[in-house]
N, C-alpha and C. Protein backbone atom coordinates (compact mmCIF):
# COMPACT_ATOMS: atom_id res chain seq x y z
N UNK A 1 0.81 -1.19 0.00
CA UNK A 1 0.00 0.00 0.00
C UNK A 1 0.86 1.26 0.00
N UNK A 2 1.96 1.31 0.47
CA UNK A 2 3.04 2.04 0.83
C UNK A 2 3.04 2.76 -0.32
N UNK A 3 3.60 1.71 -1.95
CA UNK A 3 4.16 2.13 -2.54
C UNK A 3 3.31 2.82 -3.33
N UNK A 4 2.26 1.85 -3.21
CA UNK A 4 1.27 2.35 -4.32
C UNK A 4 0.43 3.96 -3.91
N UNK A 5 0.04 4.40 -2.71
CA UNK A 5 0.25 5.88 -2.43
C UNK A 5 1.35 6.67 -2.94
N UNK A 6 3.28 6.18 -2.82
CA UNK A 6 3.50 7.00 -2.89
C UNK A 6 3.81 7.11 -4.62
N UNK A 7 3.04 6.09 -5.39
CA UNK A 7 3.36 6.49 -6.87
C UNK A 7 2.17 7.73 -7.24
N UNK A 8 1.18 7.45 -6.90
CA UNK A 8 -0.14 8.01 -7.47
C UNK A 8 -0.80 8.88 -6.82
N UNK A 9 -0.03 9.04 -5.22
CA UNK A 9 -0.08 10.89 -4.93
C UNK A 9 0.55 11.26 -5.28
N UNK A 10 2.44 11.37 -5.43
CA UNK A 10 3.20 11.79 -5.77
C UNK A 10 2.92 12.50 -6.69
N UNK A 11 2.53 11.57 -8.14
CA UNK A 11 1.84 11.95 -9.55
C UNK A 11 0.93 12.99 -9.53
N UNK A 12 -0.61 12.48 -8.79
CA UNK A 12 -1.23 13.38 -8.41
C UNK A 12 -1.02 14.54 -8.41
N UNK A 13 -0.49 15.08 -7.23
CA UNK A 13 -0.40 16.27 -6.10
C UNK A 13 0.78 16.84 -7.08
N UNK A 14 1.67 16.29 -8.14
CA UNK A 14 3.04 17.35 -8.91
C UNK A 14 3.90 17.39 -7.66
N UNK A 15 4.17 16.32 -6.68
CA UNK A 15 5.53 16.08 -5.91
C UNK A 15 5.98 15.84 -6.52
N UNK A 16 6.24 14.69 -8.36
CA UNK A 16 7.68 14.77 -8.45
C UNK A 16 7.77 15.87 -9.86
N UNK A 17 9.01 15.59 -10.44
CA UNK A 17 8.98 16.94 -11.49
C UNK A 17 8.17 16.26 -12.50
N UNK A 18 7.93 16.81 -13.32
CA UNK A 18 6.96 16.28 -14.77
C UNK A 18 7.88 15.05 -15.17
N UNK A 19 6.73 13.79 -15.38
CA UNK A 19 6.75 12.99 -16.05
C UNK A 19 6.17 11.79 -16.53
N UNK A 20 5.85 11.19 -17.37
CA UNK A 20 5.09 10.34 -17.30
C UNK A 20 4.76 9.10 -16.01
N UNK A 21 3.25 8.78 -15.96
CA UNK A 21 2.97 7.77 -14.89
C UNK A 21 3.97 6.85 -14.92
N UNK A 22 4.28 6.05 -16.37
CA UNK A 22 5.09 4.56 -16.40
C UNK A 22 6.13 4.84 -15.97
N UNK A 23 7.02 6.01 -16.06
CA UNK A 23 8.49 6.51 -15.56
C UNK A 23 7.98 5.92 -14.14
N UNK A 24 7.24 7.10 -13.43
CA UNK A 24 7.15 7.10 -11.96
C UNK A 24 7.13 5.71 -11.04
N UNK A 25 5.98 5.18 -11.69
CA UNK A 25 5.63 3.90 -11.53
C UNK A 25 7.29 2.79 -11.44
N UNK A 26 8.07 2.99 -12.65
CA UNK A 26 8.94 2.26 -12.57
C UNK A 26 9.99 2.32 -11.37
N UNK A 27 10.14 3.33 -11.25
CA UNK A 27 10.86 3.79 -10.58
C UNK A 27 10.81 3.39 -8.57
N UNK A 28 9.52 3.65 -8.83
CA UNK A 28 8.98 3.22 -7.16
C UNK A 28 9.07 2.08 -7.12
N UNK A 29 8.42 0.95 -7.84
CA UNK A 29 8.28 -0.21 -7.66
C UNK A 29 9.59 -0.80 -7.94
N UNK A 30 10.68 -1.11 -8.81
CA UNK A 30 12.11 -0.86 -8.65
C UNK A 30 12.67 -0.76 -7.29
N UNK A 31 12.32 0.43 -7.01
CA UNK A 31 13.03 0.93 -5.57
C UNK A 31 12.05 -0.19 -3.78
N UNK A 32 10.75 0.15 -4.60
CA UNK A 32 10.06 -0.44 -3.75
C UNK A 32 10.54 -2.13 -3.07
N UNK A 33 11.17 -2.57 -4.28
CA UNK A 33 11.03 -4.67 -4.62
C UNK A 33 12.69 -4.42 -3.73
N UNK A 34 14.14 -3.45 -4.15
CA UNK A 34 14.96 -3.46 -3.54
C UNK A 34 14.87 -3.88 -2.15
N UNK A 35 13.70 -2.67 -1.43
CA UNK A 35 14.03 -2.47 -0.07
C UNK A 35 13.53 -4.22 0.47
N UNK A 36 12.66 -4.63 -0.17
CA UNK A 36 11.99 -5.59 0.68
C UNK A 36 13.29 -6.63 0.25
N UNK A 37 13.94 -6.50 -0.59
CA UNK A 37 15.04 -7.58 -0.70
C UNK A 37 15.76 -7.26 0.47
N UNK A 38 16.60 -6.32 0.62
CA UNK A 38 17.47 -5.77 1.68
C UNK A 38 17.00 -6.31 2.46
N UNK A 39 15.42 -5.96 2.83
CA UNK A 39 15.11 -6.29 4.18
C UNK A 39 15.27 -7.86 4.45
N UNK A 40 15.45 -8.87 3.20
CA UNK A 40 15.54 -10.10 3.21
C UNK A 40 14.23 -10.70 3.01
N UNK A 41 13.54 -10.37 2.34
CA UNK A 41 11.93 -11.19 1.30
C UNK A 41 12.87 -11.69 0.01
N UNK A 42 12.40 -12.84 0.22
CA UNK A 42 12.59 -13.82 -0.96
C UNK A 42 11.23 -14.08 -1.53
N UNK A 43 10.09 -13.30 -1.58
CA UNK A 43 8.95 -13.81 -2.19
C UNK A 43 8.44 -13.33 -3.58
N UNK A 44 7.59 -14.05 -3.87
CA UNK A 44 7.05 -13.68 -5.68
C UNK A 44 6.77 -12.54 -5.99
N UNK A 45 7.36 -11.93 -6.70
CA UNK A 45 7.51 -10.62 -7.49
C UNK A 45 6.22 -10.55 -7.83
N UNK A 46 5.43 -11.52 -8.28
CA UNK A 46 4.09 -11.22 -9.10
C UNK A 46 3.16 -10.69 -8.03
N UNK A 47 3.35 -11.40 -6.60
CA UNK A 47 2.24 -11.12 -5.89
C UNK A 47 2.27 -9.79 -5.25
N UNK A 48 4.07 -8.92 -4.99
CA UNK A 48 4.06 -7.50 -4.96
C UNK A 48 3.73 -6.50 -5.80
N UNK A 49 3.73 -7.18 -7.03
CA UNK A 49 3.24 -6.67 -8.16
C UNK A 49 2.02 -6.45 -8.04
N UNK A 50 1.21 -7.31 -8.05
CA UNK A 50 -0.37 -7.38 -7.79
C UNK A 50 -0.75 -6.61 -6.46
N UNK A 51 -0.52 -7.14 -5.65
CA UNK A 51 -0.84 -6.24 -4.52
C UNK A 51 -1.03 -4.71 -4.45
N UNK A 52 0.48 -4.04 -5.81
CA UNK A 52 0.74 -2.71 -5.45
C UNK A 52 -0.17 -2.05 -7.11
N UNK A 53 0.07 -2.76 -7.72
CA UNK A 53 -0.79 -2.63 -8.84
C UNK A 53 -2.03 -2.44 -8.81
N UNK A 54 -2.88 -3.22 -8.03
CA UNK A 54 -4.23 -3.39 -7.65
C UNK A 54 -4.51 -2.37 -6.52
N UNK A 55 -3.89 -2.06 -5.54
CA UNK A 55 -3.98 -0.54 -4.51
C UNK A 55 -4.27 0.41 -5.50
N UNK A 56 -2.91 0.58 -5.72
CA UNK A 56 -3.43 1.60 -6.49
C UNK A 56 -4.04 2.40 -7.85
N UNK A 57 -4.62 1.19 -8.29
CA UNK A 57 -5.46 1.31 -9.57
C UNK A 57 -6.50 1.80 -8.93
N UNK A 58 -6.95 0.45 -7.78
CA UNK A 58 -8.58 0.26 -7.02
C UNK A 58 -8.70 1.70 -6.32
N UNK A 59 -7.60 2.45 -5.69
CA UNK A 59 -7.66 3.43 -4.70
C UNK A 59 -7.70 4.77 -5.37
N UNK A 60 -6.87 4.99 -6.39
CA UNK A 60 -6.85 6.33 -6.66
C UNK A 60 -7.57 6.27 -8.13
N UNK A 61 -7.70 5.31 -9.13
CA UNK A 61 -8.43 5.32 -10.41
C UNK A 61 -9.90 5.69 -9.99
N UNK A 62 -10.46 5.43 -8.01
CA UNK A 62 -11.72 5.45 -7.97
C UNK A 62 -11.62 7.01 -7.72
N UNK A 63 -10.61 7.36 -7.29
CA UNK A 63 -11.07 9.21 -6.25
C UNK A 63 -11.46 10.07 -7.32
N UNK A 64 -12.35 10.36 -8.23
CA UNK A 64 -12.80 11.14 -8.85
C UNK A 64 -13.51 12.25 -8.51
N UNK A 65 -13.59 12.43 -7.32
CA UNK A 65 -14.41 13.08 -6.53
C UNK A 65 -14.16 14.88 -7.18
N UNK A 66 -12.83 14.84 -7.09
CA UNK A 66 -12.77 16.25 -7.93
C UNK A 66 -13.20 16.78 -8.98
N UNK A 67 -13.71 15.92 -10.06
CA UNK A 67 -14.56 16.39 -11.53
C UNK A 67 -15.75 16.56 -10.95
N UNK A 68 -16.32 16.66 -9.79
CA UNK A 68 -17.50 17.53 -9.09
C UNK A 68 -17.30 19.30 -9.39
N UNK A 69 -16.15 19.32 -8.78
CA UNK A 69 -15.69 21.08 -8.86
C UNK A 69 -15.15 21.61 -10.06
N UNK A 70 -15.01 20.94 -11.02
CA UNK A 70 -14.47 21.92 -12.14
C UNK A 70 -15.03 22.97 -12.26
N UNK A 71 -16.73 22.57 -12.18
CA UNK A 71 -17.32 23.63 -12.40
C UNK A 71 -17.58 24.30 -11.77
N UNK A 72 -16.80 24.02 -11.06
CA UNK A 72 -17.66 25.46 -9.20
C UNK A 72 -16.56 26.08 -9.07
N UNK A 73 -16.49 27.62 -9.47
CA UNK A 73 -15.70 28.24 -8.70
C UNK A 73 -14.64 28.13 -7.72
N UNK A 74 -15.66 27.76 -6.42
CA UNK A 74 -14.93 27.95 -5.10
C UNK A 74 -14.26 26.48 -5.33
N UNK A 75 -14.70 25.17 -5.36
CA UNK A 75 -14.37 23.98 -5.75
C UNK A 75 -13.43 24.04 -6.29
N UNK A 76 -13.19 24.98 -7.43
CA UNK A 76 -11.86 24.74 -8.45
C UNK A 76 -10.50 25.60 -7.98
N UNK A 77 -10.64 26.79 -7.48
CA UNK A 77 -10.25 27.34 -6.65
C UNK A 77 -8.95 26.37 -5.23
N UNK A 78 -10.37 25.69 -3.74
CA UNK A 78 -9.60 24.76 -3.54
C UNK A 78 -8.69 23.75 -4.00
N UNK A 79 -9.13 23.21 -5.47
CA UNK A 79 -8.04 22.12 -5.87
C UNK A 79 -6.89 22.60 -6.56
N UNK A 80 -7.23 23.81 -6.99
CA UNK A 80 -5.60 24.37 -7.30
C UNK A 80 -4.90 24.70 -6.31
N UNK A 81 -5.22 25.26 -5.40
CA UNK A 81 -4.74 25.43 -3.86
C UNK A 81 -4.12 23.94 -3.07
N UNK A 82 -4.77 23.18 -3.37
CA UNK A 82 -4.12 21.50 -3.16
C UNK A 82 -2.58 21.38 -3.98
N UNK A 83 -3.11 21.42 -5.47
CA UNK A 83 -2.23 21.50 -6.64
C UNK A 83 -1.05 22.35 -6.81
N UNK A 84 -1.27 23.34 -6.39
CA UNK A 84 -0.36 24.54 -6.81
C UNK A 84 -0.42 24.91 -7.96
N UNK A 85 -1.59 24.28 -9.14
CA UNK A 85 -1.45 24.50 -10.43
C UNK A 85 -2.82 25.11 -10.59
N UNK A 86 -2.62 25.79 -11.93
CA UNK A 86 -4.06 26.39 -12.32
C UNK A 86 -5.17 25.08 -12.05
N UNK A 87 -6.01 24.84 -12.36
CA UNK A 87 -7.18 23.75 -12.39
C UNK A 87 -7.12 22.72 -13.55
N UNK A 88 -6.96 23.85 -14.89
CA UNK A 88 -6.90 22.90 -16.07
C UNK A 88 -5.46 21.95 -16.10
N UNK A 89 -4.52 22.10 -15.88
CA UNK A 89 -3.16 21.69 -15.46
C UNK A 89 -3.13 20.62 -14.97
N UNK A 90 -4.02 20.55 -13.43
CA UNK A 90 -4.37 19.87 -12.63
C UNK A 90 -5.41 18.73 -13.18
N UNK A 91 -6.26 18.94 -13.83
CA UNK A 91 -7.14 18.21 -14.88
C UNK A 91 -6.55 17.29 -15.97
N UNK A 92 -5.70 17.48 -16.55
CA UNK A 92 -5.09 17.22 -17.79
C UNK A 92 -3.57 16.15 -16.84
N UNK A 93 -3.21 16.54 -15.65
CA UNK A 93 -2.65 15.80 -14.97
C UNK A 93 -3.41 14.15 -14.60
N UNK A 94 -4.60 14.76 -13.74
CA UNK A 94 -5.20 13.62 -13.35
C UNK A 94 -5.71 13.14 -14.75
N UNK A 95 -6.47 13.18 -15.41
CA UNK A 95 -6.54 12.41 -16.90
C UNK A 95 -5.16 11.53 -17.45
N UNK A 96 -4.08 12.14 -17.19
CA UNK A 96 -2.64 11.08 -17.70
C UNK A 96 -2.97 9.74 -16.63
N UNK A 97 -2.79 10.31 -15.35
CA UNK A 97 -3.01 9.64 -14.41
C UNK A 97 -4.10 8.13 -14.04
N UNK A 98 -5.18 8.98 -14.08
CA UNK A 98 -6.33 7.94 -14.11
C UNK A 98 -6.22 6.86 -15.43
N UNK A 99 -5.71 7.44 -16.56
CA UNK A 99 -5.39 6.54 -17.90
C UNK A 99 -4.65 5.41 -17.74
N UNK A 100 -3.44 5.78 -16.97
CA UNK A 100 -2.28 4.93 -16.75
C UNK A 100 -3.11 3.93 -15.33
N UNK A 101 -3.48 4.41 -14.82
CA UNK A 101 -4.23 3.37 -13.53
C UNK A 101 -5.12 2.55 -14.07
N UNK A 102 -5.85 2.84 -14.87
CA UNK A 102 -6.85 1.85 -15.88
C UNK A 102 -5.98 0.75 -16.27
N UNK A 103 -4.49 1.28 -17.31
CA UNK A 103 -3.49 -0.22 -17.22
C UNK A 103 -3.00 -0.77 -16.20
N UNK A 104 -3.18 -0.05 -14.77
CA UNK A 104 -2.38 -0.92 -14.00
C UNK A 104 -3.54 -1.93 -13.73
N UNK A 105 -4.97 -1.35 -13.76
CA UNK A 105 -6.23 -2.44 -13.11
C UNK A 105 -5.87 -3.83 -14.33
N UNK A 106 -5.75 -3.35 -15.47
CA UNK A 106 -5.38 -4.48 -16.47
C UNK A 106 -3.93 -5.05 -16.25
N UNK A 107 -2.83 -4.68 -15.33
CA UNK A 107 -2.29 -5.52 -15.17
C UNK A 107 -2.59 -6.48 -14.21
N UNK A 108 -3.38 -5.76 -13.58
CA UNK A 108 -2.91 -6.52 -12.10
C UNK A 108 -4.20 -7.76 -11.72
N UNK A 109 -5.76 -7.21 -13.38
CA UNK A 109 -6.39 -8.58 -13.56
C UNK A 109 -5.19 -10.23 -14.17
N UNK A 110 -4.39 -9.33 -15.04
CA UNK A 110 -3.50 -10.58 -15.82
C UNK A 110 -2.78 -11.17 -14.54
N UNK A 111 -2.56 -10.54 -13.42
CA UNK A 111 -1.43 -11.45 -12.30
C UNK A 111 -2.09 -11.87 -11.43
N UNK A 112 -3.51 -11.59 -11.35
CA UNK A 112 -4.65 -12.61 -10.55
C UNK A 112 -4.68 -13.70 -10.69
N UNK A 113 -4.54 -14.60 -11.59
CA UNK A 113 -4.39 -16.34 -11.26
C UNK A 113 -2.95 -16.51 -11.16
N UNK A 114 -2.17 -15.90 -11.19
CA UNK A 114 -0.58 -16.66 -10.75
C UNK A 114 -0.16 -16.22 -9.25
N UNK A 115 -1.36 -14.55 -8.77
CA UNK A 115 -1.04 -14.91 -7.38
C UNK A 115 -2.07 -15.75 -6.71
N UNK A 116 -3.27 -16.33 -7.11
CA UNK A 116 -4.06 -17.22 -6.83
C UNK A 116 -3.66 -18.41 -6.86
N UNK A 117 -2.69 -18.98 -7.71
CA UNK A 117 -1.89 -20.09 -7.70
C UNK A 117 -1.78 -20.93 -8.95
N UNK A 118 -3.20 -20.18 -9.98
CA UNK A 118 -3.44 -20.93 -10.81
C UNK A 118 -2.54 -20.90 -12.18
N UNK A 119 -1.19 -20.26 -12.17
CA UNK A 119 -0.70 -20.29 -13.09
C UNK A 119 1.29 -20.99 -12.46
């Protein structure tokens, strides 16, 4: 859950500098699979995969809650104030975003029977 927050707020919110989701994504999960080695996990890549894939597809592909306020003033207002970016910025962000989480929900249906056992 860890990781998968910190790919898809990060993205979100413009913590890291501009760049595509799959960069970001790589990058965390990469860094993410290291630490648990260090820490000494010898376990299936597929099922951290899935796990972090499926968080955060299921968690942040659902928060749509903000295409309520585009159209409201005060609404749009607050989320640039979240953002630091104009609104449309912020819009055209989460759209890359939510796109790329749609493939992670499609990856992380394809690694459902091999962490189920069935592959």
């Amino acid at each position: 859950m860890d990781a998968g927050d910190l790919f898809a707020a990060s993205y979100s919110l413009f913590g890291v500098e501009p760049c595509e989701p799959r960069e970001l994504d790589r990058v965390v999960f990469e860094n993410y699979l290291a630490g648990l080695r260090a820490a000494g996990w010898g376990g299936d890549l597929r099922a951290a995969r899935f796990g972090y894939t499926a968080y955060a597809a299921l968690k942040y592909g659902c928060l749509t809650f903000w295409l309520r306020d585009a159209r409201d003033p005060s609404g749009s207002a607050a989320w640039e104030g979240v953002a630091g970016r104009p609104l449309a910025e912020y819009i055209e962000n989460q759209g890359r975003l939510v796109t790329y989480l749609l493939d992670l929900a499609d990856e992380a249906r394809g690694l459902l029977d091999a962490v189920d056992g069935r592959q």
